[in-house]
N, C-alpha and C. Protein backbone atom coordinates (compact mmCIF):
# COMPACT_ATOMS: atom_id res chain seq x y z
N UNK A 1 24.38 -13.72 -5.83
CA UNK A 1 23.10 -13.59 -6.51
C UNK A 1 23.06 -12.22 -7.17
N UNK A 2 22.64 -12.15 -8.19
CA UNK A 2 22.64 -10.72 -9.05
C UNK A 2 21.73 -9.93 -9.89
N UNK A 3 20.41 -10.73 -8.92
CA UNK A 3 19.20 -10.42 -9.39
C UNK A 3 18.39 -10.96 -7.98
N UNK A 4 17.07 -9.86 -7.80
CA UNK A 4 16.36 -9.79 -6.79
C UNK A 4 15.73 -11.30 -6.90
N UNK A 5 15.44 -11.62 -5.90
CA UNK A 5 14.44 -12.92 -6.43
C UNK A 5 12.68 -12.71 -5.22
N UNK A 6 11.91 -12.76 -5.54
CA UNK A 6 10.53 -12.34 -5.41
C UNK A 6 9.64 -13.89 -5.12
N UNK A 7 9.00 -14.08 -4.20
CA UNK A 7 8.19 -15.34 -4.01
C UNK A 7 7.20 -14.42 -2.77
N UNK A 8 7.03 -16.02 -1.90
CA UNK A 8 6.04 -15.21 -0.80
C UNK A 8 6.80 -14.35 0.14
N UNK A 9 8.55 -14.08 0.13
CA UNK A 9 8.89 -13.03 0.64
C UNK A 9 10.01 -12.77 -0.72
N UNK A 10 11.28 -11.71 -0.23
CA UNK A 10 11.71 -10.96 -1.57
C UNK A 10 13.30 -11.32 -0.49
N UNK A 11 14.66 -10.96 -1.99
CA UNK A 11 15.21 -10.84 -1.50
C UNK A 11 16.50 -10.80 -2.35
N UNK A 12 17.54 -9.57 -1.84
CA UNK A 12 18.57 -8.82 -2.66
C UNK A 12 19.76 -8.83 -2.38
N UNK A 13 21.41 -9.08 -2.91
CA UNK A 13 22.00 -8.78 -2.20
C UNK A 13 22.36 -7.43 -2.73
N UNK A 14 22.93 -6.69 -1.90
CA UNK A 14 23.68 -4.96 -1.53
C UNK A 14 24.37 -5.17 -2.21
N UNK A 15 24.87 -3.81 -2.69
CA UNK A 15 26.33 -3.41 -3.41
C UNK A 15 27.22 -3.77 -1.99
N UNK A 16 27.03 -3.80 -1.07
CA UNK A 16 28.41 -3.93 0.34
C UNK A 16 28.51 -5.12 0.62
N UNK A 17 27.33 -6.09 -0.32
CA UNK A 17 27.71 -7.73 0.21
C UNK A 17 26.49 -8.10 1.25
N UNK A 18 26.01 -7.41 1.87
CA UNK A 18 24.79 -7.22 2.93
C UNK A 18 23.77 -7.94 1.87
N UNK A 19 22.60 -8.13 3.04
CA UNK A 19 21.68 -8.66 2.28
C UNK A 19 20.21 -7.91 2.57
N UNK A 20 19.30 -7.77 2.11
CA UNK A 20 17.71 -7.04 2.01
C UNK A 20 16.94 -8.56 2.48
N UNK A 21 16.61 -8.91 2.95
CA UNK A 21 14.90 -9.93 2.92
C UNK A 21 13.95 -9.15 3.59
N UNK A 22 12.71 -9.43 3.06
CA UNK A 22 11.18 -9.29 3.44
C UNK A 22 10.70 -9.88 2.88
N UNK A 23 9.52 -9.61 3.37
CA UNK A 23 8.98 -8.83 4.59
C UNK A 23 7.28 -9.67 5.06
N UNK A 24 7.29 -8.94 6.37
CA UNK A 24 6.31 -9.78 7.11
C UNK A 24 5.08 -9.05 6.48
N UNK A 25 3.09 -8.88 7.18
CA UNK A 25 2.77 -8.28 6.74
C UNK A 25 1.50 -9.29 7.47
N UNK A 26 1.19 -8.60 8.56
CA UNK A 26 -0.06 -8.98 9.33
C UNK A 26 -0.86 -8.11 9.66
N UNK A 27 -2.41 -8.12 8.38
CA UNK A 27 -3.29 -7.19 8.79
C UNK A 27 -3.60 -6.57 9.91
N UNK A 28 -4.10 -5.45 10.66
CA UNK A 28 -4.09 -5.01 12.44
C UNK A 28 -3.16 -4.69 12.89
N UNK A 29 -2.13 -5.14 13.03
CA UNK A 29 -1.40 -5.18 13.62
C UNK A 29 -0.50 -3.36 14.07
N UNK A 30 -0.44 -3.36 14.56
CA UNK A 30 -0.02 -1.86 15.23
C UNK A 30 0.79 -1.33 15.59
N UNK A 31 1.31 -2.95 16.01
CA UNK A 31 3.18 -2.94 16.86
C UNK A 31 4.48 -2.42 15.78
N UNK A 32 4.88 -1.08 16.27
CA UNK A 32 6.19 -0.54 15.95
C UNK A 32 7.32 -0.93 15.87
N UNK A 33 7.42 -1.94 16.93
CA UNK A 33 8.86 -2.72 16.88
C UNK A 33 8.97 -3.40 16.01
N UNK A 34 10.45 -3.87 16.03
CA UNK A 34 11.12 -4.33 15.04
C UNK A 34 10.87 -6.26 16.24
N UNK A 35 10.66 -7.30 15.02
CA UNK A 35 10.84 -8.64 16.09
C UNK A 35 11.69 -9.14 15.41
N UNK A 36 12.02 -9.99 16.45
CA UNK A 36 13.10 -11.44 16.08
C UNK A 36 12.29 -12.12 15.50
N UNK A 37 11.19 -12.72 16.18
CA UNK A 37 10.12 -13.44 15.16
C UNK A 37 9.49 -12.72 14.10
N UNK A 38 9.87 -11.65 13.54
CA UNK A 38 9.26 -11.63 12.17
C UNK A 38 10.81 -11.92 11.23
N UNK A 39 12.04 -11.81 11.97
CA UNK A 39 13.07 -11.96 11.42
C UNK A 39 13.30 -13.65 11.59
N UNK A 40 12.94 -14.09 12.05
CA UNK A 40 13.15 -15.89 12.08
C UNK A 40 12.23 -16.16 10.16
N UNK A 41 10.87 -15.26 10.80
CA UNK A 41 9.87 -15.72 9.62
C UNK A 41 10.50 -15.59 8.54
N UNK A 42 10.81 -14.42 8.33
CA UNK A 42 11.62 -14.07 6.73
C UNK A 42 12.37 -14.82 5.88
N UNK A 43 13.55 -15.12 7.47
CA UNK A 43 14.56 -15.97 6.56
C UNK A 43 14.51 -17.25 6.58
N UNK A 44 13.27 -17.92 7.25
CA UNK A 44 12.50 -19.44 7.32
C UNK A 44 11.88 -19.42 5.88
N UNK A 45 11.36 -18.11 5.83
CA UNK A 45 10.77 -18.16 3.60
C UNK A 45 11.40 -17.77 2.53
N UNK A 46 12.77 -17.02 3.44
CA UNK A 46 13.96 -17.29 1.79
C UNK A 46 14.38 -17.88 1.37
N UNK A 47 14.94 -19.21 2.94
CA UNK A 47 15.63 -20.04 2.81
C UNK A 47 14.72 -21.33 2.38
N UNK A 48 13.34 -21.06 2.27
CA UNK A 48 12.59 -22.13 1.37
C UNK A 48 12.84 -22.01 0.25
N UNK A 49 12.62 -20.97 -0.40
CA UNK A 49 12.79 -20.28 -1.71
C UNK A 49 14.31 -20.34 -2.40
N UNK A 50 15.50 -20.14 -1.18
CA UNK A 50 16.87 -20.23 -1.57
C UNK A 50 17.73 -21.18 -1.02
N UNK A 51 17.40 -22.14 -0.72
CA UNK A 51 18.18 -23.18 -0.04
C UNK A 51 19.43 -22.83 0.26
N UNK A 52 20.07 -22.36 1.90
CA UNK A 52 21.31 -21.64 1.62
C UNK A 52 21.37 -20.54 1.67
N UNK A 53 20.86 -19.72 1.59
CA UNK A 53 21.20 -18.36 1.22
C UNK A 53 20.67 -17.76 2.44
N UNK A 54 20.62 -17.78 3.64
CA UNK A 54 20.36 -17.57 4.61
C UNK A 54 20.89 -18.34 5.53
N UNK A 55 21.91 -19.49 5.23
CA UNK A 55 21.96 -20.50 6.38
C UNK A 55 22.89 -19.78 7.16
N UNK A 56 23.07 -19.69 8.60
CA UNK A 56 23.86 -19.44 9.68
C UNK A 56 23.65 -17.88 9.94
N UNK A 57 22.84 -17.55 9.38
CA UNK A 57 21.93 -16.15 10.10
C UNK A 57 21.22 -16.37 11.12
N UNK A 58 21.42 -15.39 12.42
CA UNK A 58 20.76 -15.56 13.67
C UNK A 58 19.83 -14.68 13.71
N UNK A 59 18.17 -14.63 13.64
CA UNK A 59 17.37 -14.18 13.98
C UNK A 59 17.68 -13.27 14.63
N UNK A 60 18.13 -13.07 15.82
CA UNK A 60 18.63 -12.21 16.98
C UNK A 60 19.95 -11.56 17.02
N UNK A 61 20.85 -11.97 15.52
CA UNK A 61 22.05 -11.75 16.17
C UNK A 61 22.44 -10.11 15.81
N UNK A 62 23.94 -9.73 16.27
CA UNK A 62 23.82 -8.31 16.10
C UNK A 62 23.77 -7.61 14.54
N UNK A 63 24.30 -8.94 13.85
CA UNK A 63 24.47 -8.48 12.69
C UNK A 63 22.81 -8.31 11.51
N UNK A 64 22.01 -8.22 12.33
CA UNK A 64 20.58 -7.98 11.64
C UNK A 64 20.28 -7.27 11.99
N UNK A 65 19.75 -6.45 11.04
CA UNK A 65 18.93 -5.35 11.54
C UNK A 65 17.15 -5.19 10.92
N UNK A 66 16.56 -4.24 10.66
CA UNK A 66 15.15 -4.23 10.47
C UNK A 66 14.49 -3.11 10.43
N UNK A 67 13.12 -3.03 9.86
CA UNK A 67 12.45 -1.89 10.30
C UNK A 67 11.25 -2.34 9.98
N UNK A 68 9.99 -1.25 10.77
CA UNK A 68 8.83 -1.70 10.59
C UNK A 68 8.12 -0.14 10.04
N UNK A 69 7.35 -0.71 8.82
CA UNK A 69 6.35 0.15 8.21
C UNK A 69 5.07 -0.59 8.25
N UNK A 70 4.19 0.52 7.58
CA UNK A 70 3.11 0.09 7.83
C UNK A 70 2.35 -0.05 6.46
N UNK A 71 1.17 -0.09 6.30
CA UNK A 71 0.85 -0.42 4.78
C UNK A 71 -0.75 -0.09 4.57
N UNK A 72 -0.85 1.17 3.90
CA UNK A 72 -2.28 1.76 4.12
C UNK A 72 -3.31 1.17 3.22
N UNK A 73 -4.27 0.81 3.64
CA UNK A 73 -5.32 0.26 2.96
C UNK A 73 -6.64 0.66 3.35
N UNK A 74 -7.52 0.76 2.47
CA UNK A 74 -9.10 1.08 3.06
C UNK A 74 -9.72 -0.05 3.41
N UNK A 75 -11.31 0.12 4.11
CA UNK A 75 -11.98 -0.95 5.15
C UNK A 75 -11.91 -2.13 3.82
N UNK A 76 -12.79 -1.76 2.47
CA UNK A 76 -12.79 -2.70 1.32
C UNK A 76 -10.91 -3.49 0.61
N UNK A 77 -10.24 -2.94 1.19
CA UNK A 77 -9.30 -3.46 0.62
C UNK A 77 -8.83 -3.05 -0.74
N UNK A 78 -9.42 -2.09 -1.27
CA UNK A 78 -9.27 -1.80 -2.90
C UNK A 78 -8.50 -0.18 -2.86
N UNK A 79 -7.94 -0.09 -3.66
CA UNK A 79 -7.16 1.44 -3.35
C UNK A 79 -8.60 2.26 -3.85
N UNK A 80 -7.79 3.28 -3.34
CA UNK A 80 -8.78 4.61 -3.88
C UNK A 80 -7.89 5.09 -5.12
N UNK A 81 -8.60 6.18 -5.67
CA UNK A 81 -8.41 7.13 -6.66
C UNK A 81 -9.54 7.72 -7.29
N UNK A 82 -8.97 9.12 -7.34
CA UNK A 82 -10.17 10.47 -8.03
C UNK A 82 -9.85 11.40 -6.99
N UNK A 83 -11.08 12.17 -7.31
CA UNK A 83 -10.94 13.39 -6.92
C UNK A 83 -12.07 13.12 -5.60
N UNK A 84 -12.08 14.10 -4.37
CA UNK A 84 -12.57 14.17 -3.71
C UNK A 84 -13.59 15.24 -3.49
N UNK A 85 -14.64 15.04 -4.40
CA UNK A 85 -16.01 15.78 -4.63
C UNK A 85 -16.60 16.93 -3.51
N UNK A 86 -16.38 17.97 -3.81
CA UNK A 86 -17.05 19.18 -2.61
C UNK A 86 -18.80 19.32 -3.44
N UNK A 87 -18.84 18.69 -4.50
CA UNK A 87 -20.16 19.04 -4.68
C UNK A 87 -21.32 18.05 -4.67
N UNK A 88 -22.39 17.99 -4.45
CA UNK A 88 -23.48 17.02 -4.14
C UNK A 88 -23.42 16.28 -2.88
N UNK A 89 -24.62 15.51 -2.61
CA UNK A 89 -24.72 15.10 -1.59
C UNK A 89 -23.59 14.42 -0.88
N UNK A 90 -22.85 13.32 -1.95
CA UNK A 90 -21.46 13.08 -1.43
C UNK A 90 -20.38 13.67 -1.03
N UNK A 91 -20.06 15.13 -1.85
CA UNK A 91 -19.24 16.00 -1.23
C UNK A 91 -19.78 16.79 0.15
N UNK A 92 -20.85 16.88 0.36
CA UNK A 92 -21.48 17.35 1.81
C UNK A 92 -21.15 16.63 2.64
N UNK A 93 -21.33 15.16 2.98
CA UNK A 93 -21.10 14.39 3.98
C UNK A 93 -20.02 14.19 3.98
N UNK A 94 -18.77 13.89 2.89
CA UNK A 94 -17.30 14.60 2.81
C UNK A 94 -17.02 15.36 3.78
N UNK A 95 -17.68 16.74 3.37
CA UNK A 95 -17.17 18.09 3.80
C UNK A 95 -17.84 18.12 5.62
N UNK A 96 -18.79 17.46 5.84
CA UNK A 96 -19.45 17.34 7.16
C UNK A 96 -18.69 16.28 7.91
N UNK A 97 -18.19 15.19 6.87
CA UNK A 97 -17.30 14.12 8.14
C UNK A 97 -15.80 14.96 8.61
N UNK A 98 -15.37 15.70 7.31
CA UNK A 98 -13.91 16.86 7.71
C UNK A 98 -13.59 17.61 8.64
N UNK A 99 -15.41 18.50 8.48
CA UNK A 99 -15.38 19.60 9.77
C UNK A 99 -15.46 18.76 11.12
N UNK A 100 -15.85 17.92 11.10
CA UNK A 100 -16.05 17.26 12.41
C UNK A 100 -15.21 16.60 13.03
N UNK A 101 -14.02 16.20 12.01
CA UNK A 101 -12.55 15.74 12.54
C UNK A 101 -11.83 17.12 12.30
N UNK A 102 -12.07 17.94 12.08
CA UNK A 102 -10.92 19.21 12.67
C UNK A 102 -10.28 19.10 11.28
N UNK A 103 -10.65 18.77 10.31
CA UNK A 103 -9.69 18.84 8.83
C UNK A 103 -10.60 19.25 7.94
N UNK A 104 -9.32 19.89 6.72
CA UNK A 104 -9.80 20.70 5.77
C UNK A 104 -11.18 20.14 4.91
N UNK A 105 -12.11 21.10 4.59
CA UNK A 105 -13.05 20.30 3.74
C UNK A 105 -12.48 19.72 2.15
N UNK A 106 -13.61 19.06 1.87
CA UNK A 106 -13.12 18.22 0.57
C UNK A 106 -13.50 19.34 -0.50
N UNK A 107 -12.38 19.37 -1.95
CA UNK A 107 -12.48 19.92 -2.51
C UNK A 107 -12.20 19.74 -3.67
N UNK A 108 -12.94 19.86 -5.03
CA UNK A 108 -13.31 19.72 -6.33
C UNK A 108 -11.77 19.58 -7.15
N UNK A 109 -10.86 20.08 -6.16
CA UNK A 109 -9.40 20.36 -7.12
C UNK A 109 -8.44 18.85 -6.44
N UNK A 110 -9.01 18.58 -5.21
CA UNK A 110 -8.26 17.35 -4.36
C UNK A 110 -8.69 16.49 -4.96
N UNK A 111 -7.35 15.63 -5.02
CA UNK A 111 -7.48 14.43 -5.33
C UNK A 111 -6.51 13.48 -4.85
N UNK A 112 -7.07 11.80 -4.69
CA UNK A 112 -6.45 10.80 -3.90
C UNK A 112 -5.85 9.96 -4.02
N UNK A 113 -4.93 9.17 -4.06
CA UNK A 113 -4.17 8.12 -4.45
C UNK A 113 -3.79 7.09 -3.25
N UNK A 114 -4.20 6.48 -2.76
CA UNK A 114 -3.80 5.93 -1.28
C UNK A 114 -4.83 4.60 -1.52
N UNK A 115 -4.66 3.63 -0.09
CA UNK A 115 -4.77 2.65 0.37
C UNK A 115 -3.96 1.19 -1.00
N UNK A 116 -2.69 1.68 -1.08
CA UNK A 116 -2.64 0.52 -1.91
C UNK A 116 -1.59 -0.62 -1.33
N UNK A 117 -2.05 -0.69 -0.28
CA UNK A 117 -1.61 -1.83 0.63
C UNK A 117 -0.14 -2.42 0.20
N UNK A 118 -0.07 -3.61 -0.49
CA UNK A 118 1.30 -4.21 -0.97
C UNK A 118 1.12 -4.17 -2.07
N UNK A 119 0.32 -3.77 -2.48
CA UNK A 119 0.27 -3.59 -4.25
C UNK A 119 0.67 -2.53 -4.78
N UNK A 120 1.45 -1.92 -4.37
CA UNK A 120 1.63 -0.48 -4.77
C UNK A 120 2.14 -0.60 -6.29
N UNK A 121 3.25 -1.29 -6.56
CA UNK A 121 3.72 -1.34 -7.60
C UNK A 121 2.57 -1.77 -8.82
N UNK A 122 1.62 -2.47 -8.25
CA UNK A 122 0.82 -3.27 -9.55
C UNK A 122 -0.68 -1.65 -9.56
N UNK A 123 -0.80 -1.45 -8.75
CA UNK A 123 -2.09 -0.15 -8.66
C UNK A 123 -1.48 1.03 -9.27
N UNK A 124 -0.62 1.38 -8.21
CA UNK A 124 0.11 2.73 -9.03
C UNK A 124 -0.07 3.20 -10.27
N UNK A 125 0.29 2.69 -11.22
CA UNK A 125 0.61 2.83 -12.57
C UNK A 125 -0.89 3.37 -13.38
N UNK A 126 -1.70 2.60 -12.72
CA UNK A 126 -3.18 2.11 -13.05
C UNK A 126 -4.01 4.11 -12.76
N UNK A 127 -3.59 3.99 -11.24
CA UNK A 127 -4.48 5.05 -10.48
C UNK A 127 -3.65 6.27 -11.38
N UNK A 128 -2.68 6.33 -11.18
CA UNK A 128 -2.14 7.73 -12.18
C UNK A 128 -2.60 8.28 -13.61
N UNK A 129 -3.05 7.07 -14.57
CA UNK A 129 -3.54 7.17 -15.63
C UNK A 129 -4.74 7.43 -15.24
N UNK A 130 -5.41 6.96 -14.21
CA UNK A 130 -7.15 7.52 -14.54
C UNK A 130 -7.08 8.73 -13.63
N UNK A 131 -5.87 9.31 -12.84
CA UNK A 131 -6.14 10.67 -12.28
C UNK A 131 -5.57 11.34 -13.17
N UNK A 132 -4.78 11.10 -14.11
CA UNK A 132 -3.98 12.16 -15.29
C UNK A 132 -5.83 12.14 -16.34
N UNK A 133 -6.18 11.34 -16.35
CA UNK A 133 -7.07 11.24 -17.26
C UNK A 133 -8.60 12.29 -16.87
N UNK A 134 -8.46 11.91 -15.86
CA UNK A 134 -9.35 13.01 -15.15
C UNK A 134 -8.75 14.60 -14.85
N UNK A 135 -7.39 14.75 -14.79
CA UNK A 135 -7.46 16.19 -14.44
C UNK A 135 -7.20 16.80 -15.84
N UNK A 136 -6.85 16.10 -16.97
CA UNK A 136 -6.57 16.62 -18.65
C UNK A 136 -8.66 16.51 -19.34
N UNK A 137 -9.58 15.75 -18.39
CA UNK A 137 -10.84 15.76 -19.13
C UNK A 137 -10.44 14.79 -20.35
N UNK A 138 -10.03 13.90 -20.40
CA UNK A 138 -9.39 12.50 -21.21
C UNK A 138 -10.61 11.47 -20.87
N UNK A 139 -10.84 10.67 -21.78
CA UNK A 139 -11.15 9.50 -21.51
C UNK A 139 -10.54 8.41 -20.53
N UNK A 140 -11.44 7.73 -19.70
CA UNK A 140 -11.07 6.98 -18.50
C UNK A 140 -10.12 6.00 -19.28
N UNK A 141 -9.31 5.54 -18.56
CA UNK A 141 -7.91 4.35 -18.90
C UNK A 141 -9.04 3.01 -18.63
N UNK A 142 -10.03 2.99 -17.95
CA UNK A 142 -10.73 1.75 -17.23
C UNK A 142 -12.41 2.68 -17.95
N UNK A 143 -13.03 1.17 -17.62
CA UNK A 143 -14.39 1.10 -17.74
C UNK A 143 -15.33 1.97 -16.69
N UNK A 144 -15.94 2.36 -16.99
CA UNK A 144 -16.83 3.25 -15.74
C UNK A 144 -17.06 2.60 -14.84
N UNK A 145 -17.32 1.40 -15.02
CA UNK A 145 -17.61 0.56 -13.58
C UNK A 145 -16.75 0.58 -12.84
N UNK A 146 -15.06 -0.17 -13.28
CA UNK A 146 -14.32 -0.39 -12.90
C UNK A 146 -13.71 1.25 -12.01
N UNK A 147 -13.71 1.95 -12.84
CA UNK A 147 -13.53 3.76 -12.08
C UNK A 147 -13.71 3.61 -10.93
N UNK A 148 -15.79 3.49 -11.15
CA UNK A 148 -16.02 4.01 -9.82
C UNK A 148 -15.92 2.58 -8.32
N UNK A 149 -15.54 1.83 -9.10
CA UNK A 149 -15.13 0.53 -8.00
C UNK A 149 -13.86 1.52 -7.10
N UNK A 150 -13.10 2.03 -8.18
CA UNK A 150 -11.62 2.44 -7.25
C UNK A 150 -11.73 3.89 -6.65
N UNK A 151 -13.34 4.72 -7.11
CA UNK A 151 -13.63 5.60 -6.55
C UNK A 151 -13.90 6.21 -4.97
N UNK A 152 -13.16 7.44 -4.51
CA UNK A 152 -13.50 7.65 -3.57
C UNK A 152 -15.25 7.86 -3.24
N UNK A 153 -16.12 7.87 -3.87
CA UNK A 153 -17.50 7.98 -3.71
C UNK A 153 -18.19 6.79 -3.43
N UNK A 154 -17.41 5.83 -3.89
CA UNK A 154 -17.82 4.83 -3.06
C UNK A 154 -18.09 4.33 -1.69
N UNK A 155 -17.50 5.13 -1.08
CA UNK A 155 -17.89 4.76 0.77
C UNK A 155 -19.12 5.78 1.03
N UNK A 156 -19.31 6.51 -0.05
CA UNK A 156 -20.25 7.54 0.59
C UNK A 156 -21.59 6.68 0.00
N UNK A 157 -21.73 5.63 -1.44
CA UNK A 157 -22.81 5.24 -1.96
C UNK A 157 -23.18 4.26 -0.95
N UNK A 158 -22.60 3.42 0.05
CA UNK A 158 -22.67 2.39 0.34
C UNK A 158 -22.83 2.85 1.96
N UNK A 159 -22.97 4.30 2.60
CA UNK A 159 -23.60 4.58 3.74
C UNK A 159 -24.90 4.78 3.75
N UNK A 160 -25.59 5.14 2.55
CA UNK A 160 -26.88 5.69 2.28
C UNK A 160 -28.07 3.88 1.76
């Protein structure tokens, strides 16, 4: 195969002949280890996807290996991006939820790029243009609405 192939899991072969599949991806979840059952799962959805191309792989056997990451997302599910406001009422309760976890306050020059769960590749691109756009004083890449949807000020509008 000489091209990645992408469905409800992914999957590559190596320059050494080895092979890449993923990946699992169960909200909560906490557990560090590496499983056999998320390695059964994988190659139960490549081998849907590739008929073959997985056959006589052992879940368990020595020749698999694995790793487990994790995948940051906020409570809403939507990434963040902007800056993290030290001024107005939202930067206060910012700067008051910080001191109270033992971390730095929020500040007018910080800014955020995070929770983009498995979407990284499709958000990314997106959040960089409206934080390049914001730290050059540019016009937003997105609609104001849409901004402040991906805005960090949003968790602060929606406590009050």
């Amino acid at each position: 195969m000489a091209v990645a192939v992408s469905g409800d899991r992914h999957a590559v072969v190596l320059p050494d002949g080895g092979c890449m599949i993923g990946a699992t991806f169960q909200p909560g979840d906490t557990e560090q280890g590496v499983r056999a059952t998320d390695h059964a799962d994988n190659l139960r959805s490549v081998e849907d996807m590739l008929p073959g191309f997985c056959a006589g792989i052992d879940p368990q056997g020595a020749d698999i290996a694995g790793r487990t990451g994790f995948r940051t997302v906020t409570p809403d599910r939507l990434p963040i991006f902007g800056t993290l406001d030290a001024s107005g009422d939202t930067g206060r309760r910012q700067a008051s939820t910080a001191t109270a976890r033992g971390i730095a306050s929020a500040s007018p020059t910080l800014f955020i790029a995070g929770g983009l769960g498995a979407r990284g590749v499709v958000w990314a691109p997106l959040g960089a243009e409206l934080i390049a756009a914001q730290l050059e004083g540019e016009p937003r890449p997105l609609p104001r609405t849409l901004a402040e949807v991906a805005g960090p000020a949003r968790f602060s509008r929606r406590e009050t």
